[in-house]
Protein backbone atom coordinates (compact mmCIF):
# COMPACT_ATOMS: atom_id res chain seq x y z
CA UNK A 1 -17.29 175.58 38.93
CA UNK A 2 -14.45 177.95 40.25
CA UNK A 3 -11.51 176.42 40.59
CA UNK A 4 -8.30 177.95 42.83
CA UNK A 5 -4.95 176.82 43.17
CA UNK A 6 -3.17 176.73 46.48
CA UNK A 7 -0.70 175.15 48.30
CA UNK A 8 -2.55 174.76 51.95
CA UNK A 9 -4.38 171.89 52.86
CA UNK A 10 -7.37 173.72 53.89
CA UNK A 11 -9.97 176.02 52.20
CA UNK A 12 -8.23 178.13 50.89
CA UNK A 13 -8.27 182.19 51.45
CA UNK A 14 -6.05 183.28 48.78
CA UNK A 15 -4.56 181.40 45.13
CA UNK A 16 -2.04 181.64 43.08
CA UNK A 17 -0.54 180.34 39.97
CA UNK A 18 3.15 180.63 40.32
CA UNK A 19 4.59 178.82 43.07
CA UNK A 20 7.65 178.74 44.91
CA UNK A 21 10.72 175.99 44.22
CA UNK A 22 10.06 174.03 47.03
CA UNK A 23 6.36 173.42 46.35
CA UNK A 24 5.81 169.60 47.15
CA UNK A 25 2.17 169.96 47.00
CA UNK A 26 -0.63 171.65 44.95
CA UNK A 27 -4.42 171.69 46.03
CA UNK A 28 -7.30 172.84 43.57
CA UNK A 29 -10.55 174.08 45.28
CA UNK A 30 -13.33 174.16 43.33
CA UNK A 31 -17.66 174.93 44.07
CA UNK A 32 -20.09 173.26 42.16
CA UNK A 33 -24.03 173.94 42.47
CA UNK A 34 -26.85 171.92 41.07
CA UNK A 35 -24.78 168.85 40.58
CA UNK A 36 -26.13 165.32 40.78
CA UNK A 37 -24.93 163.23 43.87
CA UNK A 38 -22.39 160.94 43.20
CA UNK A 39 -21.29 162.55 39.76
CA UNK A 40 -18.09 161.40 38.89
CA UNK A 41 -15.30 163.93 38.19
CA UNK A 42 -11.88 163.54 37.10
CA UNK A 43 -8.28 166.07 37.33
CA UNK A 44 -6.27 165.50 35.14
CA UNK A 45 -2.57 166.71 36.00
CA UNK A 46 0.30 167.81 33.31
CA UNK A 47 3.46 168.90 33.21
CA UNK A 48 3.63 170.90 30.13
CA UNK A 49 7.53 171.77 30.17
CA UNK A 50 8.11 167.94 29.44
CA UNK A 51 4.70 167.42 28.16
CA UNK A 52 3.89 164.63 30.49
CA UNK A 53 0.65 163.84 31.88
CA UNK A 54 1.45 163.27 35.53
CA UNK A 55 -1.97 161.81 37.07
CA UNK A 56 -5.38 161.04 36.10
CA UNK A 57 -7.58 160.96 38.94
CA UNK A 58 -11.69 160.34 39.13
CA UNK A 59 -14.00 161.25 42.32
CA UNK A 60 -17.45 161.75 43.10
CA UNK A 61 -18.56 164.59 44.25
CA UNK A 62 -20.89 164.13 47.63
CA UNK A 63 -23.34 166.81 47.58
CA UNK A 64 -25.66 168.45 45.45
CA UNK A 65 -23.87 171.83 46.08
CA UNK A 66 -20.88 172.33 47.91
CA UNK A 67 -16.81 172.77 47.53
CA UNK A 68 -13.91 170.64 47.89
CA UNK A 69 -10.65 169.79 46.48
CA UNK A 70 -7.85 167.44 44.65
CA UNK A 71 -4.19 167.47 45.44
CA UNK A 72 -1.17 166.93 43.80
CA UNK A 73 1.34 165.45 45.79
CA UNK A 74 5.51 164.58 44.93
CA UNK A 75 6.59 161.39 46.72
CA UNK A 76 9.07 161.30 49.25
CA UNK A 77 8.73 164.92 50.24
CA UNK A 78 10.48 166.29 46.93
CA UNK A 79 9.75 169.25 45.50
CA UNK A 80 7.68 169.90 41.80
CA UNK A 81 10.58 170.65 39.14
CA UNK A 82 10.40 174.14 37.99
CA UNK A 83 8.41 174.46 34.88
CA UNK A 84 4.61 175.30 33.49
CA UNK A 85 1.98 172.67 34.70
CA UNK A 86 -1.60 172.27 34.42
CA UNK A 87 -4.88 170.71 36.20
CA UNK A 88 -8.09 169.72 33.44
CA UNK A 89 -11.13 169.34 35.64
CA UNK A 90 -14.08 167.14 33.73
CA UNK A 91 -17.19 165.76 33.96
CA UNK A 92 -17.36 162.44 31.34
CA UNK A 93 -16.02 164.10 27.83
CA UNK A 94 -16.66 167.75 29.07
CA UNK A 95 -14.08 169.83 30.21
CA UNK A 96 -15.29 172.38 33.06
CA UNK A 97 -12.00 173.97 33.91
CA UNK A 98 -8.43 174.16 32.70
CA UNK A 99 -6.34 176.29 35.25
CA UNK A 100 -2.47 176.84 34.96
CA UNK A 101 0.20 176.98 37.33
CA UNK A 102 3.76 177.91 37.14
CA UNK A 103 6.70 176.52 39.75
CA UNK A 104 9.68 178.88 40.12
């Protein structure tokens, strides 16, 4: 699995991990190969500065082999507070990916 942080809400062509302050969303792209159909995933989103977890969230994944992608997404069309975050992809009790992102 290779993960990539963004902030478009498309495949993306380039990542980042430091955002700017008016972020008000965050995508993670991410491949997987030789994957049973309908295996359930789940991101897991913190905010480390506060040390808050901000979302679970569990999908299945479609295809055998293919890419796709979770968002995070700050109601009303606020921006993320400034600080250190993170996104924990799994599968069950097994973490595949930790990946973390700074907003400015």
């Amino acid at each position: 699995m290779t993960p990539t942080l963004t902030v478009a809400n498309t495949e993306p062509t380039d990542s980042t991990n430091v955002f700017p302050k008016a972020t008000e969303k965050v995508y993670c792209w991410f491949k997987w190969k030789n994957a049973k159909v309908k295996s359930v995933l789940n991101a897991r989103w913190l905010y480390l500065t506060d040390d808050i977890v901000i979302l679970n969230h569990s999908f299945e994944i479609p295809r055998k082999e293919s890419s796709g992608g979770v968002s995070l997404v700050m109601p009303e069309n606020k921006p993320f507070p400034a600080g250190e975050y993170r996104i924990e992809l799994s599968a069950g009790k097994r973490l595949l990916k930790t990946l973390n992102f700074k907003i400015e």
